[in-house]
N, C-alpha and C. Protein backbone atom coordinates (compact mmCIF):
# COMPACT_ATOMS: atom_id res chain seq x y z
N UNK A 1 -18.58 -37.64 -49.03
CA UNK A 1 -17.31 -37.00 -48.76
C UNK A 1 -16.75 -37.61 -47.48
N UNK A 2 -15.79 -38.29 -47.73
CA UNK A 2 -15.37 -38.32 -46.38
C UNK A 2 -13.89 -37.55 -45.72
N UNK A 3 -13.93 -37.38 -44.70
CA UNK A 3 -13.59 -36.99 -43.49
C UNK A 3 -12.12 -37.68 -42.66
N UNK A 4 -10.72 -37.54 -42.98
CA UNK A 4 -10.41 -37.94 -41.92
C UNK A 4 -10.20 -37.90 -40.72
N UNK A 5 -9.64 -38.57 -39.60
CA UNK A 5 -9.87 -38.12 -38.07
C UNK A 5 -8.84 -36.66 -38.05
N UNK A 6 -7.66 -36.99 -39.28
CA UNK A 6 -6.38 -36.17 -38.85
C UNK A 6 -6.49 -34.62 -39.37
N UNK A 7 -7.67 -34.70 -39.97
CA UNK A 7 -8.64 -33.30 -41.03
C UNK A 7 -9.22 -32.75 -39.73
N UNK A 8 -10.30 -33.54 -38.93
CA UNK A 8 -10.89 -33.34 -38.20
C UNK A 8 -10.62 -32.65 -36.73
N UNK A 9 -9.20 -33.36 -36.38
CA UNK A 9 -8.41 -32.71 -35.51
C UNK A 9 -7.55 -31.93 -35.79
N UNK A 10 -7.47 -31.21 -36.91
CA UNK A 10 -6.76 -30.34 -37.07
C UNK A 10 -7.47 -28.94 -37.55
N UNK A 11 -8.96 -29.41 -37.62
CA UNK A 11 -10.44 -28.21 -37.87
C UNK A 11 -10.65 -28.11 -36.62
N UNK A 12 -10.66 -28.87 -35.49
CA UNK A 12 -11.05 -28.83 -33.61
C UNK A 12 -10.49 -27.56 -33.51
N UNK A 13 -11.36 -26.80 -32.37
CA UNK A 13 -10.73 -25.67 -31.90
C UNK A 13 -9.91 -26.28 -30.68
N UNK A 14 -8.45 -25.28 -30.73
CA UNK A 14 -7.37 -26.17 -29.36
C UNK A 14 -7.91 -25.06 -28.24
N UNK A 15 -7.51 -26.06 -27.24
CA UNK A 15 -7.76 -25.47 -25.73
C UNK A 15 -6.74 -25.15 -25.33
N UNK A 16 -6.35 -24.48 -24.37
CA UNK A 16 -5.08 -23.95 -24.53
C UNK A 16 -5.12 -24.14 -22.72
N UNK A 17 -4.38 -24.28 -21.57
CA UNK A 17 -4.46 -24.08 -20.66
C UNK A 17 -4.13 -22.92 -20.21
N UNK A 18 -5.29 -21.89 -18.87
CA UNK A 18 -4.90 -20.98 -19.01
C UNK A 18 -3.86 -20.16 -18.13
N UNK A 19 -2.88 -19.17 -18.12
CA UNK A 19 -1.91 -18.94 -17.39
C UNK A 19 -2.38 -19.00 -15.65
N UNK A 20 -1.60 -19.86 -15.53
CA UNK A 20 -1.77 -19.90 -13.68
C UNK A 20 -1.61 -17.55 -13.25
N UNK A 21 -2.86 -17.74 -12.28
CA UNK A 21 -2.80 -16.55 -11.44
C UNK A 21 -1.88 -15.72 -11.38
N UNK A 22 -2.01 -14.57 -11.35
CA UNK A 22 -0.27 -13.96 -11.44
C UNK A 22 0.65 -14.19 -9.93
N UNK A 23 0.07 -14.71 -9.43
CA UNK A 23 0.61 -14.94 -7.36
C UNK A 23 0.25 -16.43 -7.16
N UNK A 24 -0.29 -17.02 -7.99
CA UNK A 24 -0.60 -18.54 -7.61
C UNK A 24 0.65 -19.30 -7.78
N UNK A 25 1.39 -19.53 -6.83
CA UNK A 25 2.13 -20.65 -6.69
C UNK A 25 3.09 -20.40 -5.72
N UNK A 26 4.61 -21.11 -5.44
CA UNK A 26 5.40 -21.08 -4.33
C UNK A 26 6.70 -20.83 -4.52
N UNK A 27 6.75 -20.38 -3.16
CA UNK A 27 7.95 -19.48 -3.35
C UNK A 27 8.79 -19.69 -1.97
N UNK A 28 9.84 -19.61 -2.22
CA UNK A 28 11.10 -19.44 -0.96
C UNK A 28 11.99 -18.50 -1.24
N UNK A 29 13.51 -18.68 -0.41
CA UNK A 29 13.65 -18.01 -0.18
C UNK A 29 15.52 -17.91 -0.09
N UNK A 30 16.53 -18.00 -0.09
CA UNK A 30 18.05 -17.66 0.12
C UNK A 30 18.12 -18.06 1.56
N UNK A 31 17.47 -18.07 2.32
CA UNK A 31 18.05 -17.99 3.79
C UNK A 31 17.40 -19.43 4.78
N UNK A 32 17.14 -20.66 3.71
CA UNK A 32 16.94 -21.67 4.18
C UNK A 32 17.72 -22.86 3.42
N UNK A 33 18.20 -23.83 4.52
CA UNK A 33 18.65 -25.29 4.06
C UNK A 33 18.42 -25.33 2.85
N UNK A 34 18.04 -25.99 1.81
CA UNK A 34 17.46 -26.12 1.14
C UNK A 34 17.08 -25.67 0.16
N UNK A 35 17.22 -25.12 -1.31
CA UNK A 35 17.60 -24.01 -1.85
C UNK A 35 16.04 -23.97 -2.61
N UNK A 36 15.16 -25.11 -2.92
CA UNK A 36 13.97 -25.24 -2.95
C UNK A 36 12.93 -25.48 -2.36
N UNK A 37 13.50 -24.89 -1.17
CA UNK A 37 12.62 -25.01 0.62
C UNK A 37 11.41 -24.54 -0.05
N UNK A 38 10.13 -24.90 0.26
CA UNK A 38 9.04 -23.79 -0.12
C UNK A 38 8.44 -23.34 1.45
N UNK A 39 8.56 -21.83 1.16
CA UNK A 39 7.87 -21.03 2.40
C UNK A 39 6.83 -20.51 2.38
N UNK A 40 6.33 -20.18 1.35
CA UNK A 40 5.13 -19.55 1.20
C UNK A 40 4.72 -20.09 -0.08
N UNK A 41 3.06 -20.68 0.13
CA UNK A 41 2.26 -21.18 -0.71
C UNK A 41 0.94 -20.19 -1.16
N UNK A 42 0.78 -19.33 -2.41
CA UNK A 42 -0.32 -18.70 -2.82
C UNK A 42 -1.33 -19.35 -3.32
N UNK A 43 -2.41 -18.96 -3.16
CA UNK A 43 -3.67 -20.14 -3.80
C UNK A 43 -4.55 -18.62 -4.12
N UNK A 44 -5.23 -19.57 -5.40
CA UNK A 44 -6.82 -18.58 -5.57
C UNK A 44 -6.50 -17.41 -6.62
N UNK A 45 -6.89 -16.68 -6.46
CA UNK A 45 -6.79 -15.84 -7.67
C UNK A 45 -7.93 -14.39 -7.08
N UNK A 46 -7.46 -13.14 -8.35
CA UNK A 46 -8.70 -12.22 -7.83
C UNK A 46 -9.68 -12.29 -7.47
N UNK A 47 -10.37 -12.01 -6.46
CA UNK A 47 -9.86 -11.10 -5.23
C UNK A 47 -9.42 -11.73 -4.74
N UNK A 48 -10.07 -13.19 -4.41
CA UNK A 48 -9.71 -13.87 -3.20
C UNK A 48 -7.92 -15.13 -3.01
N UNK A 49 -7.29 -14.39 -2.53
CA UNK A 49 -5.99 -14.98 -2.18
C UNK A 49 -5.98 -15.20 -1.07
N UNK A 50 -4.70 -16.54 -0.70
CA UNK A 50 -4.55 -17.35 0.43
C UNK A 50 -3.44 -17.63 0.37
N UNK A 51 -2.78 -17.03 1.55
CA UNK A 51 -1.20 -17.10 1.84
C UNK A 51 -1.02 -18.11 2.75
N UNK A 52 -0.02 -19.60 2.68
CA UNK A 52 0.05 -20.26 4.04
C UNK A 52 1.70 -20.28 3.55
N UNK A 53 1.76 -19.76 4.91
CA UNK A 53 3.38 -20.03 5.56
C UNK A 53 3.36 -21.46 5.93
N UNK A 54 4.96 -21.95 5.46
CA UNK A 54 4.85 -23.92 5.58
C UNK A 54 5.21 -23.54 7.01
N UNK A 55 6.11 -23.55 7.34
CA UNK A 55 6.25 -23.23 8.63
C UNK A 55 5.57 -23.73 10.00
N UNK A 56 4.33 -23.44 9.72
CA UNK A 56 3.40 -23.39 10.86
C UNK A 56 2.04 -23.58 10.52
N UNK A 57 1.98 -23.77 9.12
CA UNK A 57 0.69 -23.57 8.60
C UNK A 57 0.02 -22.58 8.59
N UNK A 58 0.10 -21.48 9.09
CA UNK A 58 -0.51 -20.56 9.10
C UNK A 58 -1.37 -19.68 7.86
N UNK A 59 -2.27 -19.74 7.86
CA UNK A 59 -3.29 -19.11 6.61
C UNK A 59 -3.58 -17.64 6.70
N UNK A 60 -3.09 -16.64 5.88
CA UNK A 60 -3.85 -15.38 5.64
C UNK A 60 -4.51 -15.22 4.30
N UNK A 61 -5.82 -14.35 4.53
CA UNK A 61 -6.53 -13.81 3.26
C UNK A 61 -5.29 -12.56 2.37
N UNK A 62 -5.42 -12.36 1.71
CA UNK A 62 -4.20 -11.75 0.97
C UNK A 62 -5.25 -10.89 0.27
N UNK A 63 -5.08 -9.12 -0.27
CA UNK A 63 -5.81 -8.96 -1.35
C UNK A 63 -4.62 -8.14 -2.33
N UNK A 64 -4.77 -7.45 -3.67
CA UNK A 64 -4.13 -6.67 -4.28
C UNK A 64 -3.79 -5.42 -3.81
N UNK A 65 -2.57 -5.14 -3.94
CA UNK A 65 -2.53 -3.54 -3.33
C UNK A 65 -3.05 -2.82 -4.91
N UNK A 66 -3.75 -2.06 -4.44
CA UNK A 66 -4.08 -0.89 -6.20
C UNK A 66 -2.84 0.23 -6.20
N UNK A 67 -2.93 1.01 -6.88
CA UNK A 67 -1.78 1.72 -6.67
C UNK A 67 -1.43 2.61 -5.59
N UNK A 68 -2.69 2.86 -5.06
CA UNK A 68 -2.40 4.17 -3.85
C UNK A 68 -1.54 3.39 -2.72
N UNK A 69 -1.91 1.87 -2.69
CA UNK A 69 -1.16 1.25 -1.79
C UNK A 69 0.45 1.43 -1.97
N UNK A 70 0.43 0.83 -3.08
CA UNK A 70 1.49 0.50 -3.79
C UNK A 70 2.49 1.84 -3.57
N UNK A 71 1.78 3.05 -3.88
CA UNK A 71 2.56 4.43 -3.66
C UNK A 71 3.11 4.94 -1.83
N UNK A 72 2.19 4.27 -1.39
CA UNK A 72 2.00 4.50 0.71
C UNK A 72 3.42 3.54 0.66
N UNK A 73 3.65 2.21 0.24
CA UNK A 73 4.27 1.49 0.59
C UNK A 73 5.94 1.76 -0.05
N UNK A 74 6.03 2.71 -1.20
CA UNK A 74 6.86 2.85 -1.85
C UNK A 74 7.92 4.01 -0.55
N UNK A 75 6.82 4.58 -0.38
CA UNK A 75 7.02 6.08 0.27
C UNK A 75 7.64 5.79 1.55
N UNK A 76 6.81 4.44 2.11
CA UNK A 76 7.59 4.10 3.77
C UNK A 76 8.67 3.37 3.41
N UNK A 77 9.77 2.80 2.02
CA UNK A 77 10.75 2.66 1.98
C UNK A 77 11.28 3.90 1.29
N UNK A 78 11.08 4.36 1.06
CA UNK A 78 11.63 5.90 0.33
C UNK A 78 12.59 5.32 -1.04
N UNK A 79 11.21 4.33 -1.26
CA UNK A 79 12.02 3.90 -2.88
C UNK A 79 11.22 5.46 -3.89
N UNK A 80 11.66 5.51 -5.19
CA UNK A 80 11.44 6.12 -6.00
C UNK A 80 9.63 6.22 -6.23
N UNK A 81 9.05 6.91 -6.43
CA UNK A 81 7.50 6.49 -5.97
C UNK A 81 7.15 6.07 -7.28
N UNK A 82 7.49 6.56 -7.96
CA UNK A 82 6.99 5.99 -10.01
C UNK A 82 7.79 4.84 -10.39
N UNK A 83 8.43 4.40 -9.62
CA UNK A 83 8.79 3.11 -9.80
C UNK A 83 7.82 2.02 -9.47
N UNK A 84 7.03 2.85 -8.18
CA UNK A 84 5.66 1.70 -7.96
C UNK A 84 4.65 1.13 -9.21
N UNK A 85 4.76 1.77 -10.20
CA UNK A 85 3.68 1.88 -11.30
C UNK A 85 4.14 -0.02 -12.01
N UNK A 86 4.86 -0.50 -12.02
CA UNK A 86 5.58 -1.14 -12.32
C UNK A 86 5.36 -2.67 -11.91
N UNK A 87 5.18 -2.13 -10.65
CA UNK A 87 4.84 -3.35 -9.66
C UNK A 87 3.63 -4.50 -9.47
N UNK A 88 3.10 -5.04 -9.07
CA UNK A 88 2.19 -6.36 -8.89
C UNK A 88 2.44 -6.50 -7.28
N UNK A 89 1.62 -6.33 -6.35
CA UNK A 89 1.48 -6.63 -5.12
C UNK A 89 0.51 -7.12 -4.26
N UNK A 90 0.77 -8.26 -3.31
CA UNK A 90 -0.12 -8.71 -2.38
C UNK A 90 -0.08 -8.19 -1.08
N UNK A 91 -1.09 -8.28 -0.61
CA UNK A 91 -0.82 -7.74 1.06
C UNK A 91 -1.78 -8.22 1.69
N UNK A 92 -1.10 -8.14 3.31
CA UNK A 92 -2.38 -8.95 4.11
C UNK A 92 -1.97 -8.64 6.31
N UNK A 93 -3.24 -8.35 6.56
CA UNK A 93 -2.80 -8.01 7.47
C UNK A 93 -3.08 -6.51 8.08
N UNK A 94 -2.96 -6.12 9.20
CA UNK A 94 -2.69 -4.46 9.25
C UNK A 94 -1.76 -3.78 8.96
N UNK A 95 -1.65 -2.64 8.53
CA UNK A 95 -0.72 -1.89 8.54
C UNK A 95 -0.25 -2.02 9.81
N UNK A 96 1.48 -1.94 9.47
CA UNK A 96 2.27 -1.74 11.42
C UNK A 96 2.12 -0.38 11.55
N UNK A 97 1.90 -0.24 12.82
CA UNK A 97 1.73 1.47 13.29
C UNK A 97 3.25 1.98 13.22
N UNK A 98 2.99 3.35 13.02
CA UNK A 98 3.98 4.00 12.66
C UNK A 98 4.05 4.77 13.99
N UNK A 99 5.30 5.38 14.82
CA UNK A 99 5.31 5.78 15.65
C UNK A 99 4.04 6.96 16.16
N UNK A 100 3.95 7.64 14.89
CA UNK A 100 3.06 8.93 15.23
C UNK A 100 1.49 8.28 15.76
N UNK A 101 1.55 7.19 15.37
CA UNK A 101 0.26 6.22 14.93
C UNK A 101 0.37 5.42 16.25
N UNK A 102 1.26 5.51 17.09
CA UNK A 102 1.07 4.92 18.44
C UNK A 102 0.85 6.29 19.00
N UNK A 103 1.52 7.36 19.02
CA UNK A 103 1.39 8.54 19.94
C UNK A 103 -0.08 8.92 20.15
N UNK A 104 -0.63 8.88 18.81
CA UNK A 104 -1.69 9.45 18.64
C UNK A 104 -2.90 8.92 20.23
N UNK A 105 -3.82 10.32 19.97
CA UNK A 105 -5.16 9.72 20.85
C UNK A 105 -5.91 9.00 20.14
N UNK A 106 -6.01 9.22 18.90
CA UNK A 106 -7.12 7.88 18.46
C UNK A 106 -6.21 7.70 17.02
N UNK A 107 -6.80 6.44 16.97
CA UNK A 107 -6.67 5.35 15.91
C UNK A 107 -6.37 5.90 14.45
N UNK A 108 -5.77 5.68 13.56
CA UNK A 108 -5.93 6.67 11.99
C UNK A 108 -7.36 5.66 11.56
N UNK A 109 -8.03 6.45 11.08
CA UNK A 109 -9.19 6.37 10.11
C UNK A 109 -8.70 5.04 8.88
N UNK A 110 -8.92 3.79 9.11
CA UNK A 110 -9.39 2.78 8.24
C UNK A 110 -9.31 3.04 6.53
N UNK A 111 -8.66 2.47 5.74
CA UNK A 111 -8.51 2.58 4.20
C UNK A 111 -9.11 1.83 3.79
N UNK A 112 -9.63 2.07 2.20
CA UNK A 112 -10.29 1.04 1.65
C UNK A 112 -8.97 -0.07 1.07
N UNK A 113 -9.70 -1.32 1.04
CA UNK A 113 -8.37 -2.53 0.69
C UNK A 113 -8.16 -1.79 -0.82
N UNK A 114 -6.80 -2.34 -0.21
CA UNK A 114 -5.90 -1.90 -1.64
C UNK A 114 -5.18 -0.68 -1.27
N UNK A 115 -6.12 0.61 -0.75
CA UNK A 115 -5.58 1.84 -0.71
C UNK A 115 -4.29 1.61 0.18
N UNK A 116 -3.99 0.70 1.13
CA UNK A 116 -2.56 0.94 1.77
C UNK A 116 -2.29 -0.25 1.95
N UNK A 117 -1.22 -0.96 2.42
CA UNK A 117 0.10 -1.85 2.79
C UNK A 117 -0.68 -2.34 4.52
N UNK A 118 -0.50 -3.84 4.69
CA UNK A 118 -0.87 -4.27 5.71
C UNK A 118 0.57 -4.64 6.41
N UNK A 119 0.80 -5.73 6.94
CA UNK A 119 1.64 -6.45 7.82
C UNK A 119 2.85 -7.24 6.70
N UNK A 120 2.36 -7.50 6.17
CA UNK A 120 2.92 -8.72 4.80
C UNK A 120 3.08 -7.96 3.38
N UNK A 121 3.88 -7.86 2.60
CA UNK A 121 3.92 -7.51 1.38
C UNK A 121 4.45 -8.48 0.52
N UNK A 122 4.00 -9.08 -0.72
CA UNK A 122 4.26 -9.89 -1.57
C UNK A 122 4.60 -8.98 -3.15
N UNK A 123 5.39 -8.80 -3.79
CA UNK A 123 5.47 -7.84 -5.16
C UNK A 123 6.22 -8.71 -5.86
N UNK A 124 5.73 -8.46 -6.96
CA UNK A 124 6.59 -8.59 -8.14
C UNK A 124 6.96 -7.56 -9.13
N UNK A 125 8.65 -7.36 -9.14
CA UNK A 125 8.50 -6.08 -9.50
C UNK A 125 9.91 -5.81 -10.89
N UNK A 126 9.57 -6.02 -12.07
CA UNK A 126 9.91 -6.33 -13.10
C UNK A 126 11.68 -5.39 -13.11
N UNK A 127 12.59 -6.18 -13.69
CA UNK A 127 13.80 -5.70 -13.50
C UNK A 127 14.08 -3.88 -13.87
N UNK A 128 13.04 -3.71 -15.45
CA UNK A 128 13.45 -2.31 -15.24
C UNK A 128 13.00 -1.30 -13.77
N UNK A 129 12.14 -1.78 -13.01
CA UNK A 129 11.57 -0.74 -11.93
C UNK A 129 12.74 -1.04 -11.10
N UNK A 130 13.02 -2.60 -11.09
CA UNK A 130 13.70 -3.09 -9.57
C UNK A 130 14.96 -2.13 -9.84
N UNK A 131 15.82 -1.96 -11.38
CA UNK A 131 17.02 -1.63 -11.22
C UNK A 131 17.02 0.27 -10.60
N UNK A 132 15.64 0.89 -10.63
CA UNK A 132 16.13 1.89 -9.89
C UNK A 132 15.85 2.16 -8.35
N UNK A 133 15.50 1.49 -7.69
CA UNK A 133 16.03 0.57 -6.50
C UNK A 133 16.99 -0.15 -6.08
N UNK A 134 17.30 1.42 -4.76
CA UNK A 134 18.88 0.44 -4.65
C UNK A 134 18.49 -0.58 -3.85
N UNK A 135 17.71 -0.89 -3.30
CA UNK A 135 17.57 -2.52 -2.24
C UNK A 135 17.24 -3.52 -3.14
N UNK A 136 16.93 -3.10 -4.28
CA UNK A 136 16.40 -4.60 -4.92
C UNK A 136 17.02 -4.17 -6.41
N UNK A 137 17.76 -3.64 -6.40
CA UNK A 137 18.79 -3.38 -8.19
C UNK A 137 19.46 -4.59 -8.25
N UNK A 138 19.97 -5.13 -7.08
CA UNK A 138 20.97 -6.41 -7.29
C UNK A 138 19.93 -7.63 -7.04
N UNK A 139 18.77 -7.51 -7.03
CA UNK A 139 18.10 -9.34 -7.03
C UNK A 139 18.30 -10.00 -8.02
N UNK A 140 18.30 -10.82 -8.46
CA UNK A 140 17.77 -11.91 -9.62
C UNK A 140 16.89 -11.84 -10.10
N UNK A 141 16.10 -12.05 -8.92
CA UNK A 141 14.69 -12.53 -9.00
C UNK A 141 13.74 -11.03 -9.02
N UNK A 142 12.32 -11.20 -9.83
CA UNK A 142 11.42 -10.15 -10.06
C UNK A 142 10.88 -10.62 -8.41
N UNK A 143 10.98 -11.16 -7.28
CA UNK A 143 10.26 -10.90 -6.17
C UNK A 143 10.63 -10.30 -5.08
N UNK A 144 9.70 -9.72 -4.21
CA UNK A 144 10.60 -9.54 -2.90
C UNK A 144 9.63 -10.06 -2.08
N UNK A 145 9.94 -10.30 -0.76
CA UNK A 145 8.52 -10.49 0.39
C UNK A 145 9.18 -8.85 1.20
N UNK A 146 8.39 -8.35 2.02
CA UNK A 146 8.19 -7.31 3.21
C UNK A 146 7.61 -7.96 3.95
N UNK A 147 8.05 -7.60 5.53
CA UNK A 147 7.09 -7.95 6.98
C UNK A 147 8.23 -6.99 7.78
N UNK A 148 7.70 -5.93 8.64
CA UNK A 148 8.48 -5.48 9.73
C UNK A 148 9.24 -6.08 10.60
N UNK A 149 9.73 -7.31 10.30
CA UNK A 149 10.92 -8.08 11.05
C UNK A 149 12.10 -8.29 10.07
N UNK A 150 11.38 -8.51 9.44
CA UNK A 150 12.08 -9.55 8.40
C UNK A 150 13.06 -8.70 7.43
N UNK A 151 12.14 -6.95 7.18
CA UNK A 151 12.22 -6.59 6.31
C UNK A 151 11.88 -7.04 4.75
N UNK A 152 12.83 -6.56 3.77
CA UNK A 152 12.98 -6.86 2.13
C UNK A 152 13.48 -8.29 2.46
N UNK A 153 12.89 -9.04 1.65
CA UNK A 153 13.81 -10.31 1.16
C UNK A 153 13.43 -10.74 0.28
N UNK A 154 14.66 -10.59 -0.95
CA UNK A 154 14.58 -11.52 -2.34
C UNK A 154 13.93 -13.09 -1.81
N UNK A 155 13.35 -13.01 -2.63
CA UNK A 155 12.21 -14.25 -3.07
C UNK A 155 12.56 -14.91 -4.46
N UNK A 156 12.08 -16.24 -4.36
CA UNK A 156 12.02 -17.03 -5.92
C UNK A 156 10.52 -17.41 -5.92
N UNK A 157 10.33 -17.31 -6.84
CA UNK A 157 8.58 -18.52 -6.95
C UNK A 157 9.44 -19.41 -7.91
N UNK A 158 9.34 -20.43 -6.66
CA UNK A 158 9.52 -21.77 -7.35
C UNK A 158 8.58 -22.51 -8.12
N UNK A 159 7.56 -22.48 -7.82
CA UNK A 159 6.38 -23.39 -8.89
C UNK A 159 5.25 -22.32 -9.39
């Protein structure tokens, strides 16, 4: 019996490549030269993520917010809180103290990762959640970045 190659490759099981990370790749931003500036580069995948700002190079460990984060972080923008359910988020960093959280005599008690929002927020947050959000109803784009300077800012992942 014979066999041709075009039988044979078409009995092969296909390989399929598999979807890049849900945060693996780069992203900028509206508010640089350059409309495909890249500012932030994600690497790695669960758990372990790696944020470098081009900028300066600068490297942070990044992990997933789980939802309780996701809900802490919803709550300190006084977005809709069940809109968080929706979302995909990175974070990295400490939480910024909150005024009461400077007054205080001691320190707030430490969360497990995930349970709250650090310094940096990375989300992706699919148009039906974004549209009941009024800061992010008008993006384009499913991203935003957070940092206490910077605030919200629509994001693209470019690659």
């Amino acid at each position: 019996m014979r066999v041709s190659l075009l039988s044979l490759l078409l009995l092969a099981p296909t390989t399929q490549a598999a979807p890049p990370a849900p945060f693996t790749g780069q992203y900028g931003h509206g508010a640089t030269a350059d409309r495909d500036e890249v500012v932030w580069i994600v690497q790695g995948e669960a758990p372990s993520w790696r944020l470098t700002r081009t900028a300066d190079e600068e490297q942070v460990d990044a992990q997933r917010m789980g939802a309780r984060g996701r809900e802490a972080f919803w709550t300190r923008m006084d977005w809709p809180a069940d809109s968080s359910t929706d979302a995909d988020c990175l974070t990295w960093g400490e939480k910024p103290a909150s005024l009461q959280d400077l007054l205080a005599d001691t320190p707030p008690a430490p969360v497990a990762t995930g349970d709250d929002y650090g310094l940096g927020v990375l989300c992706h947050v699919p148009a039906s959640a974004r549209a009941r959000i009024d800061w992010l109803a008008g993006n384009a784009s499913d991203w935003f970045y957070y940092d206490p300077v910077a605030g919200v800012m629509e994001v693209r992942r470019l690659r």
